[in-house]
PDB file of N, CA and C in Angstrom:
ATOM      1  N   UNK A   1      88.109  87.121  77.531  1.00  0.00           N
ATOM      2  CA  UNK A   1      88.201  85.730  77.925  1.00  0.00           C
ATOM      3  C   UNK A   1      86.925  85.330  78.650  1.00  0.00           C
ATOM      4  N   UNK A   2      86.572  84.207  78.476  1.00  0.00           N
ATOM      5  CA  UNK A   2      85.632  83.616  79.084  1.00  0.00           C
ATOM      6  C   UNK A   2      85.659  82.193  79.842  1.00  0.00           C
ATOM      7  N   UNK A   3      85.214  82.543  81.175  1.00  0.00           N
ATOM      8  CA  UNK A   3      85.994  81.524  82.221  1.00  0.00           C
ATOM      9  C   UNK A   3      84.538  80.361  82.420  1.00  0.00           C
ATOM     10  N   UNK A   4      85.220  79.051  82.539  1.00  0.00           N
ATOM     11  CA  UNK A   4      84.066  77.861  82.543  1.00  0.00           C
ATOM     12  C   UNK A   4      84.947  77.337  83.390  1.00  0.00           C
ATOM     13  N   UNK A   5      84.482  76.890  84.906  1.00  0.00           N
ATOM     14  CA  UNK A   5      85.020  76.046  86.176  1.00  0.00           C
ATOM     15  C   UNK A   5      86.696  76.264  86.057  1.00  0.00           C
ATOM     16  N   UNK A   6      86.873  77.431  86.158  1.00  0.00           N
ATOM     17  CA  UNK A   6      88.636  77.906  86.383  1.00  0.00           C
ATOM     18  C   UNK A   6      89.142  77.750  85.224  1.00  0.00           C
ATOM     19  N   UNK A   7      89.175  77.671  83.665  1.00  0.00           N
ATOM     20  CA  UNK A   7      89.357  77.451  82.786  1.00  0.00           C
ATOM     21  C   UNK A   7      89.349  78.909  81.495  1.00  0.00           C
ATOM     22  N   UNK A   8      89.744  78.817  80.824  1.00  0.00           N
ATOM     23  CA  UNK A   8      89.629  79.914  80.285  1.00  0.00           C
ATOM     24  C   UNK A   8      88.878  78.818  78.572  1.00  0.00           C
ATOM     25  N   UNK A   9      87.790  79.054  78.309  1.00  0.00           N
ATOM     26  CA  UNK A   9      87.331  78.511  77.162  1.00  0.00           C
ATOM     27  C   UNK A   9      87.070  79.212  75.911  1.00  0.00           C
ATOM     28  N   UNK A  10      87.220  80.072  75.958  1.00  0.00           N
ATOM     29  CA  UNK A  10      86.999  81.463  74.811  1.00  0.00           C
ATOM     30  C   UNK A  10      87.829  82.674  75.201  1.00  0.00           C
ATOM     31  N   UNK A  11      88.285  82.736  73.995  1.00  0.00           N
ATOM     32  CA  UNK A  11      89.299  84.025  74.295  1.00  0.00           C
ATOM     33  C   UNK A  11      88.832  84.869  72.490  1.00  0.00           C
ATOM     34  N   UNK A  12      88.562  85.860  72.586  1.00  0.00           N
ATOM     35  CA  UNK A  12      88.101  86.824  71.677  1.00  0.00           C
ATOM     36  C   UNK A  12      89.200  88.317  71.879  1.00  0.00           C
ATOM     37  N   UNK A  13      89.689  89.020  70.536  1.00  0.00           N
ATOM     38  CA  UNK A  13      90.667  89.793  70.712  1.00  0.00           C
ATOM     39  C   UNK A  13      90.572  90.802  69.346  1.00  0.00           C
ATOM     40  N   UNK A  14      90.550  92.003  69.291  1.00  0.00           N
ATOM     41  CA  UNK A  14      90.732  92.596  67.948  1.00  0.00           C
ATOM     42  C   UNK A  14      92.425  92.780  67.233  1.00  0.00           C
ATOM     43  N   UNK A  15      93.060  92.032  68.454  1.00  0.00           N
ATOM     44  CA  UNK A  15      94.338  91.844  67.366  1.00  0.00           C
ATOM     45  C   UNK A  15      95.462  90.894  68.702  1.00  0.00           C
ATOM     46  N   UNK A  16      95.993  90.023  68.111  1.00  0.00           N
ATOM     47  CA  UNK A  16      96.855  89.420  68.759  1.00  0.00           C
ATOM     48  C   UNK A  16      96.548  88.414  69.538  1.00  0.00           C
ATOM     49  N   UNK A  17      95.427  87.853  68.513  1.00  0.00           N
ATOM     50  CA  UNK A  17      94.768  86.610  69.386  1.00  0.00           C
ATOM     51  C   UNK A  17      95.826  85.432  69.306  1.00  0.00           C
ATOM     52  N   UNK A  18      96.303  85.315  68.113  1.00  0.00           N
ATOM     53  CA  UNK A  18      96.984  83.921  67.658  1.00  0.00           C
ATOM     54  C   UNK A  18      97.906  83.833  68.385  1.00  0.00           C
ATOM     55  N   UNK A  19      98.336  84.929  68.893  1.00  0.00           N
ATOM     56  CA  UNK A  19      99.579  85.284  69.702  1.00  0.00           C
ATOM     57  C   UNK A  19      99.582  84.715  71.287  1.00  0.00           C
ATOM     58  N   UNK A  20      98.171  85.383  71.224  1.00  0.00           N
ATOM     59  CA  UNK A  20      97.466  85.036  72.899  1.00  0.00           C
ATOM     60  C   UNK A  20      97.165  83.271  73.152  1.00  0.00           C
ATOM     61  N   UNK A  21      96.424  82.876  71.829  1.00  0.00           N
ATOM     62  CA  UNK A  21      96.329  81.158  71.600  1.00  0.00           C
ATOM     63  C   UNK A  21      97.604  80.545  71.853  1.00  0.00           C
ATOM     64  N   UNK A  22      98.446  81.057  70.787  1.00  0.00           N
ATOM     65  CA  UNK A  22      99.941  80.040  71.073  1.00  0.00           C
ATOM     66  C   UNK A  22     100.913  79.922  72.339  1.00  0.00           C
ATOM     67  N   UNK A  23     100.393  81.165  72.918  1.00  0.00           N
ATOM     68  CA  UNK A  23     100.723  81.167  74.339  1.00  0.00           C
ATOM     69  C   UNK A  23     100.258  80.045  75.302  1.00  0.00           C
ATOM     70  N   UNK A  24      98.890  80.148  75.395  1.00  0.00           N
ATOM     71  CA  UNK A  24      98.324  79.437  76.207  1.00  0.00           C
ATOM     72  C   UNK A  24      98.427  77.882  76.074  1.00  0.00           C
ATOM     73  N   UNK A  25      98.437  77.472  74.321  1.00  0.00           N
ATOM     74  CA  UNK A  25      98.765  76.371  74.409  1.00  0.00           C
ATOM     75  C   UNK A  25     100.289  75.316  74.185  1.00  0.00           C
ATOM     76  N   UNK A  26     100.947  76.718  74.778  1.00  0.00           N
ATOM     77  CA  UNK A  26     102.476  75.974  75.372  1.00  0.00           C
ATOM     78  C   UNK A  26     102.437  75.273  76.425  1.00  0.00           C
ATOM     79  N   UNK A  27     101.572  75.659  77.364  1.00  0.00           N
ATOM     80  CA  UNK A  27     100.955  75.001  78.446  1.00  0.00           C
ATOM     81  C   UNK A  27      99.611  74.441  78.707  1.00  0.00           C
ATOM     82  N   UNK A  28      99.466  73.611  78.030  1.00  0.00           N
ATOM     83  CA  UNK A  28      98.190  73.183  77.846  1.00  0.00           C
ATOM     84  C   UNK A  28      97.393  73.498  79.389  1.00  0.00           C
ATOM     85  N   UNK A  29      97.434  72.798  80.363  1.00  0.00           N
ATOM     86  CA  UNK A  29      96.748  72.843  81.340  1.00  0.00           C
ATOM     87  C   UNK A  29      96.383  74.203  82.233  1.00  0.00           C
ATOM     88  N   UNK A  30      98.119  74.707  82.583  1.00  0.00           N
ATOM     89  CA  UNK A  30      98.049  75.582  83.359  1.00  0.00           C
ATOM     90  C   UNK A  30      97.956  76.886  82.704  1.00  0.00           C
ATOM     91  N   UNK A  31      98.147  76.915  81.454  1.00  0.00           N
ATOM     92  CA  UNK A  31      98.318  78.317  80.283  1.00  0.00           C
ATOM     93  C   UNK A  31      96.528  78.692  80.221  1.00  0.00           C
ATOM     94  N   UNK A  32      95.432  77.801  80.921  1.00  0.00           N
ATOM     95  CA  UNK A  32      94.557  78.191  80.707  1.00  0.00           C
ATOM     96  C   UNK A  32      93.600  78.626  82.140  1.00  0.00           C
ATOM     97  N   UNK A  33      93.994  78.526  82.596  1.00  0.00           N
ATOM     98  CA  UNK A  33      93.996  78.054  84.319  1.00  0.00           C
ATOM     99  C   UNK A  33      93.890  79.533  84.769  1.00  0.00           C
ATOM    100  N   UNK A  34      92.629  79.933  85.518  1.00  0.00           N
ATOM    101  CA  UNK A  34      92.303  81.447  85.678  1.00  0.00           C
ATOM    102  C   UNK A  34      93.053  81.997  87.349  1.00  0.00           C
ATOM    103  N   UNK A  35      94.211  82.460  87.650  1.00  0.00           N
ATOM    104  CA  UNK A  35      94.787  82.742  88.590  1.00  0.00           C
ATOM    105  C   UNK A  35      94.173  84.027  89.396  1.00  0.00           C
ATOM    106  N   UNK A  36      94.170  85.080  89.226  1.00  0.00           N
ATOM    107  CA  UNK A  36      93.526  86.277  90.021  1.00  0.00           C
ATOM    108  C   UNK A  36      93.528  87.563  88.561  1.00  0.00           C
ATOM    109  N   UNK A  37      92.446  87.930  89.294  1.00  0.00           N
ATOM    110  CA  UNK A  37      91.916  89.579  88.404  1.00  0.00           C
ATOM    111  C   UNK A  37      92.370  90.882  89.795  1.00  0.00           C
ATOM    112  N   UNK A  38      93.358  91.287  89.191  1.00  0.00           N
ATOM    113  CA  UNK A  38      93.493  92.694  89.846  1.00  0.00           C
ATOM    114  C   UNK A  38      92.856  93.871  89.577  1.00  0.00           C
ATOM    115  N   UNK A  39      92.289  94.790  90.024  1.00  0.00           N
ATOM    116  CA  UNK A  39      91.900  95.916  89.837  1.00  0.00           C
ATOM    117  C   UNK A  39      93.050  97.434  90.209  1.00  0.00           C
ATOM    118  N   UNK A  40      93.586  97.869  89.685  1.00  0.00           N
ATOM    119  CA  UNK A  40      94.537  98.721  90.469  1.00  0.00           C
ATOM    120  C   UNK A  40      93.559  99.940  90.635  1.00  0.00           C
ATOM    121  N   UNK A  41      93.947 100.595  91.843  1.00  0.00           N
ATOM    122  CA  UNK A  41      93.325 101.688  92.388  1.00  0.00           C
ATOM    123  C   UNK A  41      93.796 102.733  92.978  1.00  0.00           C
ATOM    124  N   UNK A  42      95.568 102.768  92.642  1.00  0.00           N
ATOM    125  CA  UNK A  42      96.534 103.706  93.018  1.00  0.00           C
ATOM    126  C   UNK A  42      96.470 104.955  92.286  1.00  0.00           C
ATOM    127  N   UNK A  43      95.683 106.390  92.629  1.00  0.00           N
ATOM    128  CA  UNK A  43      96.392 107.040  91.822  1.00  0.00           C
ATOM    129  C   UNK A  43      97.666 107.590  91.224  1.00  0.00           C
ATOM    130  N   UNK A  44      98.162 107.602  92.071  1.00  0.00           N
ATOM    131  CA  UNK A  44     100.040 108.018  92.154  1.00  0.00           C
ATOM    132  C   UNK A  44     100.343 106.522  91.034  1.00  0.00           C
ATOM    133  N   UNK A  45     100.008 105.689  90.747  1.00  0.00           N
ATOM    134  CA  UNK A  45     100.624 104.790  89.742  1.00  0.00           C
ATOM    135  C   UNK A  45     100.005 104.683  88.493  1.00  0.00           C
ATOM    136  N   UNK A  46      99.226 105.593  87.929  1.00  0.00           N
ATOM    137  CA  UNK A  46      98.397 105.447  87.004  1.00  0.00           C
ATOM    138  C   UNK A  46      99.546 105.595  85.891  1.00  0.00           C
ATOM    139  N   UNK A  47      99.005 104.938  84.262  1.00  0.00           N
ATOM    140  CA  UNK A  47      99.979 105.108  83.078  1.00  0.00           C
ATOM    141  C   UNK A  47      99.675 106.535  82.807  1.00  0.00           C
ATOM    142  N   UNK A  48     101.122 106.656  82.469  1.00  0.00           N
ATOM    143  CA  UNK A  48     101.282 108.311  82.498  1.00  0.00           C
ATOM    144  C   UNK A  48     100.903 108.615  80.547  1.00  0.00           C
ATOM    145  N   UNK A  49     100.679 109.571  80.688  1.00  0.00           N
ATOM    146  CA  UNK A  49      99.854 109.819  79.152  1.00  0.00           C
ATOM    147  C   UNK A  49     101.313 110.329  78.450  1.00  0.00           C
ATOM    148  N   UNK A  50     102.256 110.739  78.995  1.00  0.00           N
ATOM    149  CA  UNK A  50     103.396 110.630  78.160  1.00  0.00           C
ATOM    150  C   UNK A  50     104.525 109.445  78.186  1.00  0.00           C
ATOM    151  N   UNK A  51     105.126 109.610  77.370  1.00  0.00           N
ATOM    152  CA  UNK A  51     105.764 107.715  77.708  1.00  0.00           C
ATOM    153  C   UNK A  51     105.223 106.904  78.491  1.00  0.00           C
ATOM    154  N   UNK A  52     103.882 106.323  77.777  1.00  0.00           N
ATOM    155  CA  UNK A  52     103.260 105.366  78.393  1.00  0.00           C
ATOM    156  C   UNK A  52     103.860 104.048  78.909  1.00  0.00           C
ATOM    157  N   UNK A  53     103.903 103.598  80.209  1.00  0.00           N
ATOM    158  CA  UNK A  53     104.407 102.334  80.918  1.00  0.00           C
ATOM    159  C   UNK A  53     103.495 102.076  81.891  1.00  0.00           C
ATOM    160  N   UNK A  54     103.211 100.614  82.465  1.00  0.00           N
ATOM    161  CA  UNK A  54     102.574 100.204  83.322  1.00  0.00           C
ATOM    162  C   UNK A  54     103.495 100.589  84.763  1.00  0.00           C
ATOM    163  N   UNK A  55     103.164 101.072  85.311  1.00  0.00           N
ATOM    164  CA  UNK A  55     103.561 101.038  86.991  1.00  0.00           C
ATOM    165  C   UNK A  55     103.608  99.825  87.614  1.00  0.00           C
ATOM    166  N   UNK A  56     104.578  99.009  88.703  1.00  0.00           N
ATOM    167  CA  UNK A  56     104.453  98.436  89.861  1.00  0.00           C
ATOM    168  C   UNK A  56     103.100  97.664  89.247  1.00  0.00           C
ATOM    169  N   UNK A  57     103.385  96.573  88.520  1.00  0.00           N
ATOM    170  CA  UNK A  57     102.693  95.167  88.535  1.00  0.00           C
ATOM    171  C   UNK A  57     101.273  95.637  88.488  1.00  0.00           C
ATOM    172  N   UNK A  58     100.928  96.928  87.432  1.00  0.00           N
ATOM    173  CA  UNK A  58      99.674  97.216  87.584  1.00  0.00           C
ATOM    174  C   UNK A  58      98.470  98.157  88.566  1.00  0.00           C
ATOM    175  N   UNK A  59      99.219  98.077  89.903  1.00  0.00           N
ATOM    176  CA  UNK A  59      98.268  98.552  90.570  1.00  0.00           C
ATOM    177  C   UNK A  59      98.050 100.184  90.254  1.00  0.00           C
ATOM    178  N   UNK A  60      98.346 100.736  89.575  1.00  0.00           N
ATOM    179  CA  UNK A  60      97.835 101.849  89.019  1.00  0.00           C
ATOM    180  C   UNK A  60      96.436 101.862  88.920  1.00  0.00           C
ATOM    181  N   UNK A  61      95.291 103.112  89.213  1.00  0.00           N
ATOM    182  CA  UNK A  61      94.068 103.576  89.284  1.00  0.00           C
ATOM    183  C   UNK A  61      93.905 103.112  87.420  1.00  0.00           C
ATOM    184  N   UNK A  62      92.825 101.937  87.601  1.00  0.00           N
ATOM    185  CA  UNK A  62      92.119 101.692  86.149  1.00  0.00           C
ATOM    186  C   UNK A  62      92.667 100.743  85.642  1.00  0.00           C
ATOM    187  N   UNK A  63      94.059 100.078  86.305  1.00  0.00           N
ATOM    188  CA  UNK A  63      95.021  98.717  85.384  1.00  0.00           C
ATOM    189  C   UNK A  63      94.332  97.399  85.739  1.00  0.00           C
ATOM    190  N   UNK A  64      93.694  96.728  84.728  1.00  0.00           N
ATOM    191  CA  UNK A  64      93.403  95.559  84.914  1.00  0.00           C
ATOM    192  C   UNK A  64      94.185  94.640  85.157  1.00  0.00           C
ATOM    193  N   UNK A  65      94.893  93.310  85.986  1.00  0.00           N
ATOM    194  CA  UNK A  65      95.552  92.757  85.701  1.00  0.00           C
ATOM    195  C   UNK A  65      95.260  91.206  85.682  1.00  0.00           C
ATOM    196  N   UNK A  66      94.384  90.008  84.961  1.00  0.00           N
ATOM    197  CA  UNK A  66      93.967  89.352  84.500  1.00  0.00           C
ATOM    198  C   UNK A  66      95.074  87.879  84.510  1.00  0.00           C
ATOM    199  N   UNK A  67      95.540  87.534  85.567  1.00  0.00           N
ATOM    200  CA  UNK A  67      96.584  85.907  85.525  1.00  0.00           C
ATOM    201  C   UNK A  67      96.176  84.897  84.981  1.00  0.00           C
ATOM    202  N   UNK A  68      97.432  84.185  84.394  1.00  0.00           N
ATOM    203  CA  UNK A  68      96.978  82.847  84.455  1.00  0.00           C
ATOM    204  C   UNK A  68      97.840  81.809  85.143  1.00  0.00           C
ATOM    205  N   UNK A  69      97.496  80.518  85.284  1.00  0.00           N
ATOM    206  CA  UNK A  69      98.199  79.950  85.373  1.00  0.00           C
ATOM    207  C   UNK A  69      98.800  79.630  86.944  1.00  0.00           C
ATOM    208  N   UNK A  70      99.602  79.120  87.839  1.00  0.00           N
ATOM    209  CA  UNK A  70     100.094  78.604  88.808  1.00  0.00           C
ATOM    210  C   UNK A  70      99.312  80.138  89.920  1.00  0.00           C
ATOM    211  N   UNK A  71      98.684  78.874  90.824  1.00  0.00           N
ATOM    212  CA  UNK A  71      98.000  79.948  91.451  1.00  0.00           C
ATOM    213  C   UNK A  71      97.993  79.636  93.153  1.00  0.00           C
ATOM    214  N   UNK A  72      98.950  78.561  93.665  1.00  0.00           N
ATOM    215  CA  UNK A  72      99.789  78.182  94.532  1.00  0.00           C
ATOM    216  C   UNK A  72     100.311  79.444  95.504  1.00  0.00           C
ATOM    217  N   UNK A  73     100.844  80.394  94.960  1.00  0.00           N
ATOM    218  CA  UNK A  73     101.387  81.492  95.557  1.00  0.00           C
ATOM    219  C   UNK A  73     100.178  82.453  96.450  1.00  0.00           C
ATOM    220  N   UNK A  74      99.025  82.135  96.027  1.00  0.00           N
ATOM    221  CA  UNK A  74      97.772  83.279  96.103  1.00  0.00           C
ATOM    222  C   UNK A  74      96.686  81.659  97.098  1.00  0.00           C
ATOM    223  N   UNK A  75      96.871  80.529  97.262  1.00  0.00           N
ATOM    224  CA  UNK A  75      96.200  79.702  98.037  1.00  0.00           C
ATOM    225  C   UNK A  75      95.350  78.442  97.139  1.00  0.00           C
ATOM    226  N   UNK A  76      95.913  79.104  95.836  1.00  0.00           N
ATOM    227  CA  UNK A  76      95.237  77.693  95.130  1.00  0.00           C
ATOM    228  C   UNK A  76      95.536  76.661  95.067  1.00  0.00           C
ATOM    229  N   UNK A  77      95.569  75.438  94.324  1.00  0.00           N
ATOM    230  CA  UNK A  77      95.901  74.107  93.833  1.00  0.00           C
ATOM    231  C   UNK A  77      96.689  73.549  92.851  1.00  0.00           C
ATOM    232  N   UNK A  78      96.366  75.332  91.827  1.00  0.00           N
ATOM    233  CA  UNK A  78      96.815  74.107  90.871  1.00  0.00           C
ATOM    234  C   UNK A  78      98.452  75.052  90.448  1.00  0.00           C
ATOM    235  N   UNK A  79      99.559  74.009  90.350  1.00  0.00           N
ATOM    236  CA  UNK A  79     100.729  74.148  90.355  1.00  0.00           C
ATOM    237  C   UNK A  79     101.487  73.713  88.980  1.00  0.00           C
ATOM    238  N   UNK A  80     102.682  74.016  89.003  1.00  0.00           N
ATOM    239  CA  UNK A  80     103.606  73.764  87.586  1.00  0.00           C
ATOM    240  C   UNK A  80     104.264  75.136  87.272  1.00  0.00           C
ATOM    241  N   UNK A  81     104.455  76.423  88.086  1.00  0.00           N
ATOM    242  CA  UNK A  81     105.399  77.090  87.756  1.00  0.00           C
ATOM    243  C   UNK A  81     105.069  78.280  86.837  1.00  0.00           C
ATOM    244  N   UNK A  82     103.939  77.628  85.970  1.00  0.00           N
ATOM    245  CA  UNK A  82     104.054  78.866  84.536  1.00  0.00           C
ATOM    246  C   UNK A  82     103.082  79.919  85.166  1.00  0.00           C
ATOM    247  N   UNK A  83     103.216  81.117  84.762  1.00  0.00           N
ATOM    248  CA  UNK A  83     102.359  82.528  85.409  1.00  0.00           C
ATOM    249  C   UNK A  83     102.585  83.485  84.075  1.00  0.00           C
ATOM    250  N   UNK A  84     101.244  83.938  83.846  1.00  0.00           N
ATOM    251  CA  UNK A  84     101.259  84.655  82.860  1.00  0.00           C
ATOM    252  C   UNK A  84     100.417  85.877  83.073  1.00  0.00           C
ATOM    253  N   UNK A  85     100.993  87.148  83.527  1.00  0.00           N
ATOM    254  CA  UNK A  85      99.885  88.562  83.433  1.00  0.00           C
ATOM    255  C   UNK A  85      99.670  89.104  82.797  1.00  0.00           C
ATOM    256  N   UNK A  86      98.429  89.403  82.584  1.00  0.00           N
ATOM    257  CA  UNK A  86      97.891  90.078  81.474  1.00  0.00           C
ATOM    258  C   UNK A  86      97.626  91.475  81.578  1.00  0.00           C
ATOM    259  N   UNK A  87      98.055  92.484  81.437  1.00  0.00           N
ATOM    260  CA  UNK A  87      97.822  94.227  81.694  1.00  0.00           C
ATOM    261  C   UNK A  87      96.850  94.435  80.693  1.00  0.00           C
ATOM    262  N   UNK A  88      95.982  95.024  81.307  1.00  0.00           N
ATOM    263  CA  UNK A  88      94.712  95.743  80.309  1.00  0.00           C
ATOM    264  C   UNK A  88      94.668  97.107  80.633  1.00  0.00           C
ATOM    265  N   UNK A  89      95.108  98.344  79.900  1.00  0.00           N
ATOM    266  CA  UNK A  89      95.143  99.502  80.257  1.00  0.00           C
ATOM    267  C   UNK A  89      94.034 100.615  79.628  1.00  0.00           C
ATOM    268  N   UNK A  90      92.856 100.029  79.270  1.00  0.00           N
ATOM    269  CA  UNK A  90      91.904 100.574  78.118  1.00  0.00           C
ATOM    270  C   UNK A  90      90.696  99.396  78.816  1.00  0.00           C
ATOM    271  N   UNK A  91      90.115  98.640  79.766  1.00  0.00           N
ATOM    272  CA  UNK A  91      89.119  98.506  80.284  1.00  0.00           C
ATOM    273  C   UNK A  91      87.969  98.766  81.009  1.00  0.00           C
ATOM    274  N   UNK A  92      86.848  97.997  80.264  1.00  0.00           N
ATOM    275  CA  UNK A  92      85.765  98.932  81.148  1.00  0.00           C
ATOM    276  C   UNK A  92      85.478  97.666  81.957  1.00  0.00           C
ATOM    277  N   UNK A  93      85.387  98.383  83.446  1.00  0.00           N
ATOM    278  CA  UNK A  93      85.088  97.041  84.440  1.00  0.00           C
ATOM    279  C   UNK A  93      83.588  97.567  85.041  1.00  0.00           C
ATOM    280  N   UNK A  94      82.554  96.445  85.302  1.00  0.00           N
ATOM    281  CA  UNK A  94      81.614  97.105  86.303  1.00  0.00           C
ATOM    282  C   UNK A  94      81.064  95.951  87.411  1.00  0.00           C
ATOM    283  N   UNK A  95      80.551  96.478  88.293  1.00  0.00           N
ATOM    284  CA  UNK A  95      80.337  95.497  89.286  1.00  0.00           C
ATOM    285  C   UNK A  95      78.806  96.022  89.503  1.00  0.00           C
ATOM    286  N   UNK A  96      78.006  94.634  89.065  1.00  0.00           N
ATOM    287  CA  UNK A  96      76.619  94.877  88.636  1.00  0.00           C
ATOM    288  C   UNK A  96      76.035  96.218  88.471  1.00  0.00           C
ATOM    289  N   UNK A  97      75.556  97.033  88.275  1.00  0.00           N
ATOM    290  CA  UNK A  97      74.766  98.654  87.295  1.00  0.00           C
ATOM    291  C   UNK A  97      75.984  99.502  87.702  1.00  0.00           C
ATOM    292  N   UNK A  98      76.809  99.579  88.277  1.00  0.00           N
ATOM    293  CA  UNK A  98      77.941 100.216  88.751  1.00  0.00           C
ATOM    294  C   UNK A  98      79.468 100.342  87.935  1.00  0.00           C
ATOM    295  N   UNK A  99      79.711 101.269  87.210  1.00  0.00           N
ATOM    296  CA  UNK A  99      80.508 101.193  86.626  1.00  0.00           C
ATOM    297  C   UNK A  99      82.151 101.840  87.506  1.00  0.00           C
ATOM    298  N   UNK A 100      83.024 100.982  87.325  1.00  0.00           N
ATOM    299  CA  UNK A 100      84.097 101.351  88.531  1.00  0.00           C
ATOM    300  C   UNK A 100      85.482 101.802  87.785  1.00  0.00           C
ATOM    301  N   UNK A 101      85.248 101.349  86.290  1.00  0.00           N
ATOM    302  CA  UNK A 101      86.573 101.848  85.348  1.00  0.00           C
ATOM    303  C   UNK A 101      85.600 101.937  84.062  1.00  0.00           C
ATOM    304  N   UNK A 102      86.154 103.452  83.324  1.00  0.00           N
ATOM    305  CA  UNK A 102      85.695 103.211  82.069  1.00  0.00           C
ATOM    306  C   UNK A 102      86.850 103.448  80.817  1.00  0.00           C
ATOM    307  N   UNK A 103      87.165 103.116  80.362  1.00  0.00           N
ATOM    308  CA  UNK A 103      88.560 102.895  79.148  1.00  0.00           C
ATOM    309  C   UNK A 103      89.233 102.832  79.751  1.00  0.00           C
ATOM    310  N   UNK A 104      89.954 102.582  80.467  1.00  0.00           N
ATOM    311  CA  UNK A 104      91.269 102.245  81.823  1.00  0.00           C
ATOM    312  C   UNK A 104      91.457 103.278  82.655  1.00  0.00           C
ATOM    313  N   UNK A 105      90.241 104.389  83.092  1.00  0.00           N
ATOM    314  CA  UNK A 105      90.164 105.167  83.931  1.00  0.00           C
ATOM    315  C   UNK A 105      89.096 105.124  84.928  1.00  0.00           C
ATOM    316  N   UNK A 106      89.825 104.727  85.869  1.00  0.00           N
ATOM    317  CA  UNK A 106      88.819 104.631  87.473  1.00  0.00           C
ATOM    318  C   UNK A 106      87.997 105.918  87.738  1.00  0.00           C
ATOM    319  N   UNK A 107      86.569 105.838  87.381  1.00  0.00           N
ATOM    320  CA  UNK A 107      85.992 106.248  87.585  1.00  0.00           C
ATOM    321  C   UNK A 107      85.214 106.290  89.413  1.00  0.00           C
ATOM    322  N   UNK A 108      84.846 105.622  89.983  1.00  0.00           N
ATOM    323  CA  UNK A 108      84.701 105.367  91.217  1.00  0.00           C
ATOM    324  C   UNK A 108      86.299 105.575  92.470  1.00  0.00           C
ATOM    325  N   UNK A 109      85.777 106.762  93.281  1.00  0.00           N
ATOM    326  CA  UNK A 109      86.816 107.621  93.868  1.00  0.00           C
ATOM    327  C   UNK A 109      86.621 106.645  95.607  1.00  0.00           C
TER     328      UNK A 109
END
């Protein structure tokens, strides 16, 4: 996704985009509306490599968690109810030359 003044204006996907589109534009306004990026950094909650499941809303070591939408709860403005999280369990995150997750494993201890 690609964010322009709190907005989400490009969204690119190797599968389940149309899915991700028709979502967002059930709610036109707020379905696009960039709420908070989590980083989880728990090891004890990481997805377990057998019966894979997300832990506790993500915060697992390496879980991206990417909102949209009503952001009221966290100190924002913009309101209407709809909230949508996005789990990314296969991301590479970095914070300028610093790489802090690589395929959804927290690399930085």
């Amino acid at each position: 996704m690609r964010f322009e003044r709190g907005q989400a204006v490009n969204v690119t996907a190797t599968s389940g985009l149309a899915a991700a589109e028709a979502e967002m534009a059930r709610v036109p306004v707020t379905g696009r509306h960039f709420r908070e990026f989590a980083l989880g950094l728990n090891p004890l909650l990481e997805v377990p490599e057998r019966n894979p499941w997300i832990p506790y809303y993500g915060y697992g070591a390496g879980v991206v968690r990417l909102s949209l939408g009503d952001d009221t709860e966290l100190g924002g403005a913009t309101g209407g109810g709809y909230v949508r999280w996005n789990f990314f369990t296969d991301a590479t995150v970095t914070f300028g030359d610093e790489v802090w997750v690589r395929d959804g494993k927290l690399v930085v201890k």
